[in-house]
Protein backbone atom coordinates (compact mmCIF):
# COMPACT_ATOMS: atom_id res chain seq x y z
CA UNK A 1 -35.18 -41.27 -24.28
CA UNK A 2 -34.06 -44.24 -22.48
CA UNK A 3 -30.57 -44.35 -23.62
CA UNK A 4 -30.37 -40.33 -22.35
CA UNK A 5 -31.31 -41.48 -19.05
CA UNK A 6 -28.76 -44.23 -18.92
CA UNK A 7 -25.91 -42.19 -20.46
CA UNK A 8 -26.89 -39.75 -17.35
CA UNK A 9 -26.55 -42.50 -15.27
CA UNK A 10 -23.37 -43.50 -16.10
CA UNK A 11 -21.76 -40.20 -15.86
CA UNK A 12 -23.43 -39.96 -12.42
CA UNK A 13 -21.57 -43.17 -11.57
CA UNK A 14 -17.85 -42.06 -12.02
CA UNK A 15 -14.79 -41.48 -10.11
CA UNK A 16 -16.10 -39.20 -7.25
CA UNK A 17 -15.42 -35.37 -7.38
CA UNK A 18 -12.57 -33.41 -5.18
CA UNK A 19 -14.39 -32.04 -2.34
CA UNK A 20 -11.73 -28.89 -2.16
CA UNK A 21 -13.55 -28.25 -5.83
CA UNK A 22 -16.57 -27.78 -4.57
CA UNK A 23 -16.04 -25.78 -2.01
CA UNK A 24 -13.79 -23.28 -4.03
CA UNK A 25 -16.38 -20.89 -5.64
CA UNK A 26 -17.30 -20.08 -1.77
CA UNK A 27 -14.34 -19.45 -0.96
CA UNK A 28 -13.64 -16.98 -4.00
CA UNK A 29 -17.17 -15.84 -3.22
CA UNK A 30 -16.45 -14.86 0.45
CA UNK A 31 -12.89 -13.44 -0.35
CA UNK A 32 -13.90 -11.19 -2.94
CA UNK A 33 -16.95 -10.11 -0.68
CA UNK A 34 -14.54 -8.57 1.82
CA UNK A 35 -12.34 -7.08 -0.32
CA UNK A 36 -15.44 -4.89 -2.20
CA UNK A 37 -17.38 -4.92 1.63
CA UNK A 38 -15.71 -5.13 4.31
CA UNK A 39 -12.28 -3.82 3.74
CA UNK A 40 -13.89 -0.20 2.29
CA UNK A 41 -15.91 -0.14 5.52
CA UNK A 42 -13.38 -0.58 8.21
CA UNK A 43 -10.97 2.30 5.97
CA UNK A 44 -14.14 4.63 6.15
CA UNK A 45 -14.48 3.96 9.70
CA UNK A 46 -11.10 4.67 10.43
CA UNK A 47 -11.06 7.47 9.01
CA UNK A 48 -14.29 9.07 10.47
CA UNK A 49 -12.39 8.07 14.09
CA UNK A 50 -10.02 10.30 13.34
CA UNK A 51 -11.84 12.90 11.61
CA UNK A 52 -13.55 13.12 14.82
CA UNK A 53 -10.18 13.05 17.32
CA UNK A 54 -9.10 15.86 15.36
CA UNK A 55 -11.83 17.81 16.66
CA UNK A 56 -11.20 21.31 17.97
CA UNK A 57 -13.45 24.35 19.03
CA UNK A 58 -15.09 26.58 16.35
CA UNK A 59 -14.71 23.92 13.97
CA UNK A 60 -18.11 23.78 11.62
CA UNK A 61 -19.20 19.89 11.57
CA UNK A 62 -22.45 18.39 10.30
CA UNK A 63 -24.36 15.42 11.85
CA UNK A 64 -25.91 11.85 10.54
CA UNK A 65 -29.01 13.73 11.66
CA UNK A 66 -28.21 16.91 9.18
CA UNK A 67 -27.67 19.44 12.23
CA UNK A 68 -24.76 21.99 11.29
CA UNK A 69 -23.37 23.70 14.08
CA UNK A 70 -20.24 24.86 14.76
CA UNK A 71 -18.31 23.42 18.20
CA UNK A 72 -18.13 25.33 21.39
CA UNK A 73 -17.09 22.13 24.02
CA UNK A 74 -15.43 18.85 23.97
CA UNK A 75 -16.32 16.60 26.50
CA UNK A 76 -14.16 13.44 26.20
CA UNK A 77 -15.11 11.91 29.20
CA UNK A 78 -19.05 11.31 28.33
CA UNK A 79 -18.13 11.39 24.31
CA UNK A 80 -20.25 14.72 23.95
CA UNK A 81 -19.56 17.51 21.52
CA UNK A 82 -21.30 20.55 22.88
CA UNK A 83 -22.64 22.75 19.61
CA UNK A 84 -23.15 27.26 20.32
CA UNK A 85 -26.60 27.40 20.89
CA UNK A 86 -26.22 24.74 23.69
CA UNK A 87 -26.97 21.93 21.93
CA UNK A 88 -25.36 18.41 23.21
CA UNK A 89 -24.24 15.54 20.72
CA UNK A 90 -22.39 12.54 20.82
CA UNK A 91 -19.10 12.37 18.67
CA UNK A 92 -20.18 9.45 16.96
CA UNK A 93 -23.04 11.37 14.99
CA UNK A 94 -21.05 13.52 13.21
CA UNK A 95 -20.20 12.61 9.69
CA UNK A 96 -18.24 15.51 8.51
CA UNK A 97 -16.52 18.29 9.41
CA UNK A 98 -17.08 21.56 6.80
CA UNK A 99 -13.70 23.31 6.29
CA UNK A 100 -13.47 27.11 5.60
CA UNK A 101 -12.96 27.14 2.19
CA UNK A 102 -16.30 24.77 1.81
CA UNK A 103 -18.14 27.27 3.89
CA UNK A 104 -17.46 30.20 1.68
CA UNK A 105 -19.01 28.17 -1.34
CA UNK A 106 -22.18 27.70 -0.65
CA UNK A 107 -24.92 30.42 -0.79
């Protein structure tokens, strides 16, 4: 038991390591946790920005909140999408918009 204790002690007691090595698996840690996190994130945002620039009356769009309405006004100074019916929402709630052919799917 001893001689395990002083063989560990030894061991403990040689040239000191590279402090780049230790450091390395965080590094690889926090590079591989943007590309599978935050890369996919700022694409999808992207492309909901323009998804919602490309915006256009009587288009049928669906909202974070599950509202579906279809557009009657686009006010780009207060960032409001007017729905028919009268309904006011901001831009950045919607999540999709539903394109014709989609619409004639469902029931």
């Amino acid at each position: 038991m001893w001689s395990a204790a002083l063989l560990w002690a030894e061991q403990d007691q040689q040239a000191p390591s590279n402090p780049l090595t230790s450091f390395l698996p965080i590094v690889l840690m926090l590079v591989v946790g943007y590309f599978l996190l935050f890369r996919p994130m700022q694409k999808q945002e992207k492309q909901r920005q323009a998804l919602v620039l490309s915006l256009k009356k009587n288009d049928k769009v669906v909202t974070s909140g599950g509202i579906i309405g279809v557009v009657d006004t686009i006010k780009e100074k207060e960032d409001e999408v007017v729905l028919k019916g009268g309904l006011h929402i901001t831009k950045s709630s919607i999540v999709r918009v539903v394109k014709p052919e989609e619409a004639a799917k469902e029931p």
